[in-house]
PDB file of N, CA and C in Angstrom:
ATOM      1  N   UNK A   1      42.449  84.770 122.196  1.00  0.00           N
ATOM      2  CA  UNK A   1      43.721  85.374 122.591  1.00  0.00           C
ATOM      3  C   UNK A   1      44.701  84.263 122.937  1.00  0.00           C
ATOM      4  N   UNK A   2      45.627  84.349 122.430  1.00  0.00           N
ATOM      5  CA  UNK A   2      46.907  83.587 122.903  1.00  0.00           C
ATOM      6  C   UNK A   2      47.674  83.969 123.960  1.00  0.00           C
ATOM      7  N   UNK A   3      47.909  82.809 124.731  1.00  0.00           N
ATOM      8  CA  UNK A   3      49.071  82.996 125.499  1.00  0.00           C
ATOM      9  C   UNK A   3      49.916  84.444 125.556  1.00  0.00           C
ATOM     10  N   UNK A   4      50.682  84.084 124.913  1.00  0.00           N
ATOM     11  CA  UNK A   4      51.849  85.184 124.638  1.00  0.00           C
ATOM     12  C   UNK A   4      51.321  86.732 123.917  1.00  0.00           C
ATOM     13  N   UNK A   5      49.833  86.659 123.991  1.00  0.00           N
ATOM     14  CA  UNK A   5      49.114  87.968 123.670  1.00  0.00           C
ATOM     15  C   UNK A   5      49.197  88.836 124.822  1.00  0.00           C
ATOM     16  N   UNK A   6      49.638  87.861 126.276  1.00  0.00           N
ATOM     17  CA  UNK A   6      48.904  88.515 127.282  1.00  0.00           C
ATOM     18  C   UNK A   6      50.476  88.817 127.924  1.00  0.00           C
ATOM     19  N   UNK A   7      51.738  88.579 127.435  1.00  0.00           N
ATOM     20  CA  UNK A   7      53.001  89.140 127.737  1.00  0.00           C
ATOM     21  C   UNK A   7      52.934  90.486 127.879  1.00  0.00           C
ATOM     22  N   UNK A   8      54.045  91.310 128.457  1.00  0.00           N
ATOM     23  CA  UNK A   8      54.438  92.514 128.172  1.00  0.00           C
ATOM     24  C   UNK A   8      55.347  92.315 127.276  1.00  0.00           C
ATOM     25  N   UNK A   9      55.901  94.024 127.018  1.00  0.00           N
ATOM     26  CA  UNK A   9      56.761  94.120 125.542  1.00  0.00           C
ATOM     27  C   UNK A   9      58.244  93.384 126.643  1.00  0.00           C
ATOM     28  N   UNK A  10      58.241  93.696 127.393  1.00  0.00           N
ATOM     29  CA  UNK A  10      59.808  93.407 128.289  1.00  0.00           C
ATOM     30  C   UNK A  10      59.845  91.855 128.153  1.00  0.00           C
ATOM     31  N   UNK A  11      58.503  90.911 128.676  1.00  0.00           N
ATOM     32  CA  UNK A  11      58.579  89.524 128.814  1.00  0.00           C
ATOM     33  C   UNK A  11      58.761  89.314 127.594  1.00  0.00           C
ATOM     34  N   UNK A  12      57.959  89.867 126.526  1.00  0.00           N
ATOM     35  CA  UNK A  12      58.657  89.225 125.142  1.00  0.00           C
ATOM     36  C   UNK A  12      59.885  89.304 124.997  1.00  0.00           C
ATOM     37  N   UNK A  13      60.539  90.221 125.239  1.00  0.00           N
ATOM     38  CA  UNK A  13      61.863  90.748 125.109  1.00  0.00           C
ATOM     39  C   UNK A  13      62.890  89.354 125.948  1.00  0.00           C
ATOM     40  N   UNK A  14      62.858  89.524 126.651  1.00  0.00           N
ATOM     41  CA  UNK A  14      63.593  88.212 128.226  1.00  0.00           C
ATOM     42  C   UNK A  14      63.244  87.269 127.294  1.00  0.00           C
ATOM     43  N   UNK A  15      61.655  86.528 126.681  1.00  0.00           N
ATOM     44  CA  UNK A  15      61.285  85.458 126.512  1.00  0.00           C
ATOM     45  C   UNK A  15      62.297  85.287 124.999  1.00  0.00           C
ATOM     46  N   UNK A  16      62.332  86.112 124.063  1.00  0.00           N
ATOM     47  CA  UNK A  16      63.536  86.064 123.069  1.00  0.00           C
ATOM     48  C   UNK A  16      65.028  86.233 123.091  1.00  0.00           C
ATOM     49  N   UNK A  17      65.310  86.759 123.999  1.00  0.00           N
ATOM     50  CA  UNK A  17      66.769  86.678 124.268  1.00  0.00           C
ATOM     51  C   UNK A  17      67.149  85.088 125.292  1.00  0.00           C
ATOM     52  N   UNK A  18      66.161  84.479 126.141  1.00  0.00           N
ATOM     53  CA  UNK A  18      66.488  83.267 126.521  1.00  0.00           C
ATOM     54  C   UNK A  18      66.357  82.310 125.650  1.00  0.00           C
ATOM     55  N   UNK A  19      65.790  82.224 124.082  1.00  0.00           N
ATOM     56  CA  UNK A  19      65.350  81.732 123.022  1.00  0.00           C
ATOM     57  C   UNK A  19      66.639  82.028 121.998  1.00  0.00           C
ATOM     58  N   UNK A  20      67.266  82.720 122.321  1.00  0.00           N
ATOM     59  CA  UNK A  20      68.719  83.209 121.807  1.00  0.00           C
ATOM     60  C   UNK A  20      69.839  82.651 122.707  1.00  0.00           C
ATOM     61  N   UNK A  21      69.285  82.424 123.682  1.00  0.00           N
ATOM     62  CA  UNK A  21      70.310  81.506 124.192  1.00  0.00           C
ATOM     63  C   UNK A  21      71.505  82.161 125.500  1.00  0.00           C
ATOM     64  N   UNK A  22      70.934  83.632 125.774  1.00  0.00           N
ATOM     65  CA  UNK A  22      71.727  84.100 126.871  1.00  0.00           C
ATOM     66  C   UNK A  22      71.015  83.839 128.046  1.00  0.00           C
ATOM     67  N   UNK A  23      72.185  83.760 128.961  1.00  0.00           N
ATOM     68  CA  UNK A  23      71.913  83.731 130.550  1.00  0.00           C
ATOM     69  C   UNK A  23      71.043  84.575 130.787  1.00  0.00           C
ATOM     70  N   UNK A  24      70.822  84.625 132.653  1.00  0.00           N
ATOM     71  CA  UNK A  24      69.859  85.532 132.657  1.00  0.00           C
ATOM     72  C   UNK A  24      71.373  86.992 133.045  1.00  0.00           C
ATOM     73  N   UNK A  25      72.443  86.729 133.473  1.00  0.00           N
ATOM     74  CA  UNK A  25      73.609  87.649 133.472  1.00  0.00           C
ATOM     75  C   UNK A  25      73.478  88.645 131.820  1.00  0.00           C
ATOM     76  N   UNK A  26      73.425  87.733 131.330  1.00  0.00           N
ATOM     77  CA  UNK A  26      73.657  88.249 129.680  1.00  0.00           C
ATOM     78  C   UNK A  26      72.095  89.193 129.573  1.00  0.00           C
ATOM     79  N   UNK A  27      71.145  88.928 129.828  1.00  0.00           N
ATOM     80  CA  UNK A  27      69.859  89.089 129.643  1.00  0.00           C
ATOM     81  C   UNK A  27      69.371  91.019 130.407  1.00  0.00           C
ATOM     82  N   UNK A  28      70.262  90.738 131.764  1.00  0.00           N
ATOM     83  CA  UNK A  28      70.372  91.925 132.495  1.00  0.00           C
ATOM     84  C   UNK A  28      71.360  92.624 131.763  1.00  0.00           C
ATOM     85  N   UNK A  29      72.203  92.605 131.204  1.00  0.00           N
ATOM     86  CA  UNK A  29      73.132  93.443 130.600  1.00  0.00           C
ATOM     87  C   UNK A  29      72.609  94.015 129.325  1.00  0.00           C
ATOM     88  N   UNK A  30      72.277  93.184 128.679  1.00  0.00           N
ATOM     89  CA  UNK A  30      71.048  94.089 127.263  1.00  0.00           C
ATOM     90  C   UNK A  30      69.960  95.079 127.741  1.00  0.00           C
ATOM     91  N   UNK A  31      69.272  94.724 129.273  1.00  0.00           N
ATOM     92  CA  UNK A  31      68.314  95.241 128.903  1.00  0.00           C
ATOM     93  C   UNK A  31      68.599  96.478 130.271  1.00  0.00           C
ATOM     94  N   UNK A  32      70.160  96.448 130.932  1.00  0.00           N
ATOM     95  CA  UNK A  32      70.442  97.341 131.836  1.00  0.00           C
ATOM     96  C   UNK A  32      70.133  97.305 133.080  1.00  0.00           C
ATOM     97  N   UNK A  33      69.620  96.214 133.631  1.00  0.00           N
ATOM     98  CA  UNK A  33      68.811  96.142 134.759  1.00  0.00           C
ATOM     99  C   UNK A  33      69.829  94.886 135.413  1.00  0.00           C
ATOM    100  N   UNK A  34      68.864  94.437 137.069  1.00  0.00           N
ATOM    101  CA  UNK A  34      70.025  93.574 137.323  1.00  0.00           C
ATOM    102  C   UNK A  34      69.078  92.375 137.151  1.00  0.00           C
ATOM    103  N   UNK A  35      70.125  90.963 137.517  1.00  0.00           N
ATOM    104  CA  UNK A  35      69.670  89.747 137.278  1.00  0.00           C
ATOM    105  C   UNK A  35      68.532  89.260 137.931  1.00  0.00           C
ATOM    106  N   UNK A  36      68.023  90.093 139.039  1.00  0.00           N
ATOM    107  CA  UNK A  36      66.363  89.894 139.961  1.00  0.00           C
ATOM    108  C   UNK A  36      65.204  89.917 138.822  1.00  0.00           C
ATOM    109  N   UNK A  37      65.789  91.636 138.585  1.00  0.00           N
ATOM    110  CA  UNK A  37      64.690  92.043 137.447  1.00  0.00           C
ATOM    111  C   UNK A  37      64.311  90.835 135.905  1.00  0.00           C
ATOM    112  N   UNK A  38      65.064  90.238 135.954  1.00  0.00           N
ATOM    113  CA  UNK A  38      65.199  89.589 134.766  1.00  0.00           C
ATOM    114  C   UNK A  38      64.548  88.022 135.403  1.00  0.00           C
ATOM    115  N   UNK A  39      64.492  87.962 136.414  1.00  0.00           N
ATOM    116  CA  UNK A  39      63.836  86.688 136.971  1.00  0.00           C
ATOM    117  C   UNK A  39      62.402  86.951 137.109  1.00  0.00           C
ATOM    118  N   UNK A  40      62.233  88.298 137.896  1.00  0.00           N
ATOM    119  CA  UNK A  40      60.949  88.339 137.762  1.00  0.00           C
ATOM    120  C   UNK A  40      59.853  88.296 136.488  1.00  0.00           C
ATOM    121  N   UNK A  41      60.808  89.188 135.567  1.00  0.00           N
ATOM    122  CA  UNK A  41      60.030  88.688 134.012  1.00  0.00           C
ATOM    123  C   UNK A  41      59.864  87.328 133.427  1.00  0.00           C
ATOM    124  N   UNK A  42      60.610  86.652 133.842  1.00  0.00           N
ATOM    125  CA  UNK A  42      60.651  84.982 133.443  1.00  0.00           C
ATOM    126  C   UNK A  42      59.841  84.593 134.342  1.00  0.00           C
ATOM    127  N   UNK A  43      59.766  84.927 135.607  1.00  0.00           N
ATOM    128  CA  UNK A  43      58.280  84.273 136.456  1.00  0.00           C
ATOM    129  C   UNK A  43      57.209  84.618 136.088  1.00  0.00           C
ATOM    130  N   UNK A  44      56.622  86.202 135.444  1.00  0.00           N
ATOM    131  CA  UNK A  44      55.671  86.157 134.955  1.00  0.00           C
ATOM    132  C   UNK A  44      55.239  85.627 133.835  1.00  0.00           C
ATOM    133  N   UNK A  45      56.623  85.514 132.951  1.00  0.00           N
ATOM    134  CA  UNK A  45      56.279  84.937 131.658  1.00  0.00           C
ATOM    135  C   UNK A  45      55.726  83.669 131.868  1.00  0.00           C
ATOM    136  N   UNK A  46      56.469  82.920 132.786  1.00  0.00           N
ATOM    137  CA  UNK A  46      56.278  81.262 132.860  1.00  0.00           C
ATOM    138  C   UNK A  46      55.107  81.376 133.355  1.00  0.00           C
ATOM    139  N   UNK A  47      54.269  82.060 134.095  1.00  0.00           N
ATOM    140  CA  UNK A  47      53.156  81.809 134.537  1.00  0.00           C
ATOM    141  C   UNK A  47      51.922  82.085 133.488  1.00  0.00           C
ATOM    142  N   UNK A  48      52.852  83.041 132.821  1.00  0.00           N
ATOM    143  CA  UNK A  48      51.583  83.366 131.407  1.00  0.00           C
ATOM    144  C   UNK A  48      51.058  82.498 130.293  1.00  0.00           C
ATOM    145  N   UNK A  49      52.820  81.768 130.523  1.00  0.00           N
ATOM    146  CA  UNK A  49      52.288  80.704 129.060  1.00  0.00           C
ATOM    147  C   UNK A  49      52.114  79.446 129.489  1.00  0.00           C
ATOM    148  N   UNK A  50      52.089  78.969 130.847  1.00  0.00           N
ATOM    149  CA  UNK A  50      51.867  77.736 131.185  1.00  0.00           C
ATOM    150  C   UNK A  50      53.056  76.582 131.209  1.00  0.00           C
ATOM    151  N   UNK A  51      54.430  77.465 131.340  1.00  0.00           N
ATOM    152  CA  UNK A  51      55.999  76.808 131.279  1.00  0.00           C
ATOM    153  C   UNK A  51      56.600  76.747 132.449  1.00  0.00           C
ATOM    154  N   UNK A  52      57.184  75.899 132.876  1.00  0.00           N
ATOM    155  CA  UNK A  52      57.936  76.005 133.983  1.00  0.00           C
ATOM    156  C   UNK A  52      59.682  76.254 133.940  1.00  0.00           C
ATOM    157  N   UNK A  53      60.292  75.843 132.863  1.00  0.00           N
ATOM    158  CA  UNK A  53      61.587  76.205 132.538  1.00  0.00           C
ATOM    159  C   UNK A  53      62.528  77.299 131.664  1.00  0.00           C
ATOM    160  N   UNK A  54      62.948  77.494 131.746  1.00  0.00           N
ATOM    161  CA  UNK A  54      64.297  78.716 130.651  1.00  0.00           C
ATOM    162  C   UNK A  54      63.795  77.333 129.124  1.00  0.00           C
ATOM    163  N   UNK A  55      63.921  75.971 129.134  1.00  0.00           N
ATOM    164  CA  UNK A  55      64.175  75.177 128.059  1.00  0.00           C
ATOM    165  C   UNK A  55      62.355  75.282 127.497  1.00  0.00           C
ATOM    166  N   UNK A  56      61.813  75.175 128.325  1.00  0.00           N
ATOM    167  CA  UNK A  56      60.288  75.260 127.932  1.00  0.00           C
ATOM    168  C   UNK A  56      59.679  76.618 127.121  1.00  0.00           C
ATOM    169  N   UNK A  57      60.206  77.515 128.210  1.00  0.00           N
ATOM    170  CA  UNK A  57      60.035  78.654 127.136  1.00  0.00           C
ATOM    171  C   UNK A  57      60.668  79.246 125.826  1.00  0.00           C
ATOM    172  N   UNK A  58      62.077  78.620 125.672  1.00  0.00           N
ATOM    173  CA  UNK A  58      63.050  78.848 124.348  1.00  0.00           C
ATOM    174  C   UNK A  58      61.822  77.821 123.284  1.00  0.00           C
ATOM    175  N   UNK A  59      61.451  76.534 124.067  1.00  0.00           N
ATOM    176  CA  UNK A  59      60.605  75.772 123.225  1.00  0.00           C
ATOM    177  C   UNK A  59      59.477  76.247 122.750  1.00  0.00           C
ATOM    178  N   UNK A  60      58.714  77.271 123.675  1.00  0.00           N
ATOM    179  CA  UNK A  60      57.508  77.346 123.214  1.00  0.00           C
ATOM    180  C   UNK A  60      57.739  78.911 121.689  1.00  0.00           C
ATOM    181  N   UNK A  61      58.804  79.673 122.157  1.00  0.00           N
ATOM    182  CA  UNK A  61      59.275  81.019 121.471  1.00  0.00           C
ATOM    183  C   UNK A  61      59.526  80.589 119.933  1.00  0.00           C
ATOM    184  N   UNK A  62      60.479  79.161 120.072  1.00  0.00           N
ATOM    185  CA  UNK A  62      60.988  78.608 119.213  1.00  0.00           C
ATOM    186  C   UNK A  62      59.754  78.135 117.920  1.00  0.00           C
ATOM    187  N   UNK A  63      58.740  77.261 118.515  1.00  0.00           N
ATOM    188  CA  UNK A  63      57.494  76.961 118.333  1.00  0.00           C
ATOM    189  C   UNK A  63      56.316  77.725 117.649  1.00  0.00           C
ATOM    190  N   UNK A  64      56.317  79.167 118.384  1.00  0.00           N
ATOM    191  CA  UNK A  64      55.668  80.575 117.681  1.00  0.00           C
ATOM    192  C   UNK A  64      56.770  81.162 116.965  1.00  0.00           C
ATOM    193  N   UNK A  65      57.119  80.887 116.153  1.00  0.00           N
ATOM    194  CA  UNK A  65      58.261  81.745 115.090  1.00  0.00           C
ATOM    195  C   UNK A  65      59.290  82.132 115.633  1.00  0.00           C
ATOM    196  N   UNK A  66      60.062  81.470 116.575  1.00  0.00           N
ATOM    197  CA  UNK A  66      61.369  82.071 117.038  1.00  0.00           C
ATOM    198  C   UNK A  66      61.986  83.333 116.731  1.00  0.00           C
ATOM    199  N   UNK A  67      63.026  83.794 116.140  1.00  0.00           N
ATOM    200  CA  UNK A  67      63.335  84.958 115.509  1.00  0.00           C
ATOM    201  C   UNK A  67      62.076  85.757 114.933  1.00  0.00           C
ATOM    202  N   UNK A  68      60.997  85.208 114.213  1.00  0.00           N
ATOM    203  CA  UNK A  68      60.081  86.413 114.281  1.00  0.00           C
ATOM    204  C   UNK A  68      58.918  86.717 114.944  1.00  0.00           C
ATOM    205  N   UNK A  69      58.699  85.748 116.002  1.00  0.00           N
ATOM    206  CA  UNK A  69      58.077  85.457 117.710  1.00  0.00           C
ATOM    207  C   UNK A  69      57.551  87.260 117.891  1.00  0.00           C
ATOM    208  N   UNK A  70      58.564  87.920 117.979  1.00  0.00           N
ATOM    209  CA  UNK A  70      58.202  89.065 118.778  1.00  0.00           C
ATOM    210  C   UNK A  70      57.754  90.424 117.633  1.00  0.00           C
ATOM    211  N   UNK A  71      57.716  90.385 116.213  1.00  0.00           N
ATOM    212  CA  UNK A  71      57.323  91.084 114.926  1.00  0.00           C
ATOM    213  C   UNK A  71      55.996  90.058 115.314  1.00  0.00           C
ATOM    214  N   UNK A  72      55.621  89.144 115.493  1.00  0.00           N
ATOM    215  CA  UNK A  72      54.020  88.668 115.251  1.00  0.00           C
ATOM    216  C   UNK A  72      53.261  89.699 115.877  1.00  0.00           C
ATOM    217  N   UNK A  73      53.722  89.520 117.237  1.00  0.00           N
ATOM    218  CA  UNK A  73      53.083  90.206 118.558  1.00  0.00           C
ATOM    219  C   UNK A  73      53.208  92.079 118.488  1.00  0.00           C
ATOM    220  N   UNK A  74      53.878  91.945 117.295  1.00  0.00           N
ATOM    221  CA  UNK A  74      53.568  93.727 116.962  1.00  0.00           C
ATOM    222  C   UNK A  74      54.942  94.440 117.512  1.00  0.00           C
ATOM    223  N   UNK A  75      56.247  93.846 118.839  1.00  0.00           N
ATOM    224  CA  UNK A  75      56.438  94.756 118.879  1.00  0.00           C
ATOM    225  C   UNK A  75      57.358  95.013 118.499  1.00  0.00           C
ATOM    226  N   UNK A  76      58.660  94.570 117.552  1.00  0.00           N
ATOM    227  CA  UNK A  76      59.659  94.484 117.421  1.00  0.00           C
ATOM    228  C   UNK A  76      60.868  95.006 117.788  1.00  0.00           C
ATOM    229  N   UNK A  77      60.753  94.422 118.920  1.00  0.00           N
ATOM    230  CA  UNK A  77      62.081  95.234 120.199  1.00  0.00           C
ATOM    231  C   UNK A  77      63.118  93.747 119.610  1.00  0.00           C
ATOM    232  N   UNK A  78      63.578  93.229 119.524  1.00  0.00           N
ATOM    233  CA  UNK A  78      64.446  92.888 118.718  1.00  0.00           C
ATOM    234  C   UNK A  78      64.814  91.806 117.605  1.00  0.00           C
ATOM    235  N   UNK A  79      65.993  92.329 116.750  1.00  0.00           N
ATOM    236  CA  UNK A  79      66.188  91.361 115.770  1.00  0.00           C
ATOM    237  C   UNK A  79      67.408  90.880 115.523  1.00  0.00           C
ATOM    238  N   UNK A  80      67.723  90.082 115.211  1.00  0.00           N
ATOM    239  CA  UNK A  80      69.402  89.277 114.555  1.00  0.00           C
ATOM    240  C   UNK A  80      69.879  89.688 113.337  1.00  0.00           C
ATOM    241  N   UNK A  81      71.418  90.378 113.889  1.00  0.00           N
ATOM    242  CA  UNK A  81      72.561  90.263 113.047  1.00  0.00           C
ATOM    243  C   UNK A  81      73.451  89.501 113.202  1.00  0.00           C
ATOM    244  N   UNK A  82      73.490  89.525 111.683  1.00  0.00           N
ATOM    245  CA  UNK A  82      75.126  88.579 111.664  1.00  0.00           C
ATOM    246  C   UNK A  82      76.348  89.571 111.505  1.00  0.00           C
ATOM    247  N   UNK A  83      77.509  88.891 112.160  1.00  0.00           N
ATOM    248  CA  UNK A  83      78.473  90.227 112.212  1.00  0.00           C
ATOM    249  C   UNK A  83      79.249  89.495 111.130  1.00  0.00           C
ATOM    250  N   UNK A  84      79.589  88.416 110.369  1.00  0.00           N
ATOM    251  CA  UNK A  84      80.161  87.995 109.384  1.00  0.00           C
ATOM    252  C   UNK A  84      81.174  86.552 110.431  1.00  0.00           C
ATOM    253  N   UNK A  85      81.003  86.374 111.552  1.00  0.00           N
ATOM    254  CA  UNK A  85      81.630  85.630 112.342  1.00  0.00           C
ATOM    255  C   UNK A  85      80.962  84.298 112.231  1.00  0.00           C
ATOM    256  N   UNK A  86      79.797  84.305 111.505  1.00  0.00           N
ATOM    257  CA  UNK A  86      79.101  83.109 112.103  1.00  0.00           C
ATOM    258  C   UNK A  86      77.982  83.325 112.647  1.00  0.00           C
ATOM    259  N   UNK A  87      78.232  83.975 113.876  1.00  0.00           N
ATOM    260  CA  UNK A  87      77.812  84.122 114.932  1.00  0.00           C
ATOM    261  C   UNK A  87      76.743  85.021 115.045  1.00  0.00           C
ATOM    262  N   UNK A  88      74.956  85.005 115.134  1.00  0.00           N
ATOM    263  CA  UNK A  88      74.130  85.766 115.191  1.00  0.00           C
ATOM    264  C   UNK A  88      73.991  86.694 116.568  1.00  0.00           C
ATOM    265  N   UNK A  89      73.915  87.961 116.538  1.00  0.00           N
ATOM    266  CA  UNK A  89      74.357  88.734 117.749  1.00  0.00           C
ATOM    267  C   UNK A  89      72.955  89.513 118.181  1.00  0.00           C
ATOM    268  N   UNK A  90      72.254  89.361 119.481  1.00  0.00           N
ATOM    269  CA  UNK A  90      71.273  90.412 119.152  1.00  0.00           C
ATOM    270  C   UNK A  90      71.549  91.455 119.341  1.00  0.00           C
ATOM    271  N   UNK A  91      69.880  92.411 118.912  1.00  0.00           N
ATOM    272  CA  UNK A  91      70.624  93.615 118.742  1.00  0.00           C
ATOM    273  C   UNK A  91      69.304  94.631 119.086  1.00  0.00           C
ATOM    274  N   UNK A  92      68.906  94.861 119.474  1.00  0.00           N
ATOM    275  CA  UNK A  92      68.183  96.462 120.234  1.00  0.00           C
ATOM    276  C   UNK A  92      67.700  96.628 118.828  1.00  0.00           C
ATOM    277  N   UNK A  93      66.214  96.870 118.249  1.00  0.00           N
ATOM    278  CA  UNK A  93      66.051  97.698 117.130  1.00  0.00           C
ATOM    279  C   UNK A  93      66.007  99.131 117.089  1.00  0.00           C
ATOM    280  N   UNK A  94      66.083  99.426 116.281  1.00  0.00           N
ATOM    281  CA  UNK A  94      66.943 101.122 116.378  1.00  0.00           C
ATOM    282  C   UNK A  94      68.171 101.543 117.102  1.00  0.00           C
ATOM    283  N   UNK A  95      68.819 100.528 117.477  1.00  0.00           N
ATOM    284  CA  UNK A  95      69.937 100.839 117.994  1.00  0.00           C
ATOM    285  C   UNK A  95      71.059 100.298 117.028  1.00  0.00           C
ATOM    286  N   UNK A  96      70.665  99.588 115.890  1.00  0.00           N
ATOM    287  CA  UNK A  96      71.820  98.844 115.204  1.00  0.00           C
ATOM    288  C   UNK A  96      72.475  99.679 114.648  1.00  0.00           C
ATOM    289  N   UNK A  97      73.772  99.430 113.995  1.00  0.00           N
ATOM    290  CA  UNK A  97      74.227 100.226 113.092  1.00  0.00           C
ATOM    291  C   UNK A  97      74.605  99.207 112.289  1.00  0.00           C
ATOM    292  N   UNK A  98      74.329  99.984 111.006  1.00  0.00           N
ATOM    293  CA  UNK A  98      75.201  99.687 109.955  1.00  0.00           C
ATOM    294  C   UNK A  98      76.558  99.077 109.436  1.00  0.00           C
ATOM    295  N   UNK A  99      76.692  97.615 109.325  1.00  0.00           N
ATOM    296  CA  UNK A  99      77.914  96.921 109.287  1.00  0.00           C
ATOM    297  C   UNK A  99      78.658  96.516 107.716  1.00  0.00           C
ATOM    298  N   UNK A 100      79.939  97.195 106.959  1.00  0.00           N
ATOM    299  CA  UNK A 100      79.710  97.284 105.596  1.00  0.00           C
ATOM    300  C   UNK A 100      79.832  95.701 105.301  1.00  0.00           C
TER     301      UNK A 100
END
């Protein structure tokens, strides 16, 4: 078993959106909750995978397939669009819509 076998679907979730590069402000706003809640998932995460930082864990996410990090682990709570800006946006699966 790996590390990151022993996450929840939420820590995967936190552990890919800090791997995307949002705050933990930004992080509580995706997932509706406040910025505590979003610490505590990063403390368990860090304790799960043996990381002590936000940079350690983008490293280690980055490391296990970044963008498809969280489809390994089965659960695919989210994925990247591009809105045509450049700019990759995440996005809630099943919540996307359709951009022509």
């Amino acid at each position: 078993m790996q590390p990151r076998d022993r996450l929840t679907a939420k820590e995967i979730q936190v552990a890919t959106l800090v791997w995307q590069g949002l705050t933990n402000k930004d992080v509580a706003a995706v997932l509706r909750t406040s910025e505590q809640v979003v610490k505590n998932y990063l403390r368990t995460a860090f304790d799960k995978l043996g990381v002590w930082t936000r940079l350690e864990l983008a490293l280690y996410v980055a490391g296990h397939g970044g963008a498809n990090w969280h489809e390994q682990t089965g659960n695919g709570l989210l994925t990247t669009t591009s809105s045509g800006s450049g700019v990759d946006e995440p996005q809630l699966s099943g919540a996307q819509e359709q951009r022509p």
